[in-house]
Protein backbone atom coordinates (compact mmCIF):
# COMPACT_ATOMS: atom_id res chain seq x y z
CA UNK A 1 -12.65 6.76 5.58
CA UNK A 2 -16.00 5.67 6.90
CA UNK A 3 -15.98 1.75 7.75
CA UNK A 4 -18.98 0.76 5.19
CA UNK A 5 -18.55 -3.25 4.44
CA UNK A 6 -20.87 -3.35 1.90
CA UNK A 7 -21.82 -0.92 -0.52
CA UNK A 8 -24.11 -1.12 -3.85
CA UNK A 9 -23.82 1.47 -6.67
CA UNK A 10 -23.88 2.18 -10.27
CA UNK A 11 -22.31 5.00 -12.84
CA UNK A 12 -22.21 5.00 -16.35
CA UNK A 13 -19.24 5.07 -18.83
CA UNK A 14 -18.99 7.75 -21.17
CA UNK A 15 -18.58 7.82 -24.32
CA UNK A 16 -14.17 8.46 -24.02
CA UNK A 17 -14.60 5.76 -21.99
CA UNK A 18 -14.41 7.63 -18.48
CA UNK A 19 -17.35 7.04 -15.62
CA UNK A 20 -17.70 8.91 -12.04
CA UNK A 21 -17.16 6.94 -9.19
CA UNK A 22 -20.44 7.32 -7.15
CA UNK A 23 -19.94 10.22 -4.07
CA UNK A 24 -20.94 7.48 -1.49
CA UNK A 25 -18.00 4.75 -2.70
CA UNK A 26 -15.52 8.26 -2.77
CA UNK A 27 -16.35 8.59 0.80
CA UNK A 28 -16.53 5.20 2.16
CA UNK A 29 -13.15 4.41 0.49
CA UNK A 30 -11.42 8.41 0.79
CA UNK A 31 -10.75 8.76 -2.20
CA UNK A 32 -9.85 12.29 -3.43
CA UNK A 33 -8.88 13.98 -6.38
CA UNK A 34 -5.46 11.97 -7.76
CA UNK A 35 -5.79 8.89 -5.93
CA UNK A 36 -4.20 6.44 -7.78
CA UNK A 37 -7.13 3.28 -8.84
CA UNK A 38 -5.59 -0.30 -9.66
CA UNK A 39 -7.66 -2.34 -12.06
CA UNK A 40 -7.95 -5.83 -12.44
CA UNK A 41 -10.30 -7.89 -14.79
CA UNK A 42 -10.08 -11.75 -13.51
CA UNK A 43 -12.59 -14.46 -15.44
CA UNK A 44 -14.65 -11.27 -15.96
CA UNK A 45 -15.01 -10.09 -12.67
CA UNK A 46 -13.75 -6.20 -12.50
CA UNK A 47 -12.43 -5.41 -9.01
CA UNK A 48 -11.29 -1.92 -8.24
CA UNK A 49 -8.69 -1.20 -5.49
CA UNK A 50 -8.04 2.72 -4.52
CA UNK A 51 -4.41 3.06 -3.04
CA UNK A 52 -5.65 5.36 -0.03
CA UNK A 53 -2.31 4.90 1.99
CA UNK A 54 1.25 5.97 0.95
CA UNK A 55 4.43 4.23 2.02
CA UNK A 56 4.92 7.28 4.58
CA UNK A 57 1.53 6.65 6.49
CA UNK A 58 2.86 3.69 7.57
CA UNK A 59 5.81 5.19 9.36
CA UNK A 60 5.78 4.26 12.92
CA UNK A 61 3.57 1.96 12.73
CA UNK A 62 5.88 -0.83 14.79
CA UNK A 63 6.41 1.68 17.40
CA UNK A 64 9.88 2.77 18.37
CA UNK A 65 12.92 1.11 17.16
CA UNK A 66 13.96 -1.04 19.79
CA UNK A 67 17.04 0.19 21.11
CA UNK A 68 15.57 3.38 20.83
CA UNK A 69 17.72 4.69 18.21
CA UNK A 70 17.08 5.30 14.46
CA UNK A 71 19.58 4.22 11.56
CA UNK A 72 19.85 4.84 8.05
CA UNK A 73 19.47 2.23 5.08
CA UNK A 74 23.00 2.44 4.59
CA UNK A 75 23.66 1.49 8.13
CA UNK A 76 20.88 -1.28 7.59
CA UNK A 77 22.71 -2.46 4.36
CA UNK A 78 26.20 -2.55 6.11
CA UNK A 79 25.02 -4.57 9.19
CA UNK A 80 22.99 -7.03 6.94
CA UNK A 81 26.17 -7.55 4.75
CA UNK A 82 28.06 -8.24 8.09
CA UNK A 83 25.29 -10.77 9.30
CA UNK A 84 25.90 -12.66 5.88
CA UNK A 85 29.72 -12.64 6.07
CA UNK A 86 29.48 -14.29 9.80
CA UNK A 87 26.86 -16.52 8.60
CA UNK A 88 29.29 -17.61 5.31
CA UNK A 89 31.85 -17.86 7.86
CA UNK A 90 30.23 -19.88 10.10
CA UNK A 91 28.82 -22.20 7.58
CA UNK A 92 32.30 -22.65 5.79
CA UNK A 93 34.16 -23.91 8.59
């Protein structure tokens, strides 16, 4: 994705209602064939968001866990219902 912050360009809708996003907004944002387009119509201004990223890319992105050891979601679950429990504990007495 090329880092262009601002970008001018025009298409025309069809007649079924479809249009063709212009090659040089397809490369600036990367999008490619299937990528999903969110679009939102606020006090008539259209504004057109391409999801480029998936949850996946994001993986990582933290760095390494910081004990240096991965867990599950059920693990996650199961310590996060403990931390509640203490906390209820805690809070009760």
């Amino acid at each position: 994705m090329n880092r262009v912050f601002r970008l001018e360009a025009s298409s025309a809708v069809t007649s079924k209602g479809q249009t063709t996003i212009p090659k040089e907004v397809r490369d600036a944002m990367g999008i490619k064939d299937g990528t999903a387009l969110r679009w939102r119509l606020d006090n008539g201004v259209l504004t057109v968001r391409a999801k480029t990223k998936r949850l996946e890319d994001f993986a990582g992105a933290l760095g390494s866990p910081p004990n240096g050891r991965r867990v599950t979601i059920e693990e996650m679950n199961e310590d996060i219902g403990q931390a509640v429990n203490e906390r209820l504990q805690r809070s009760n007495s």
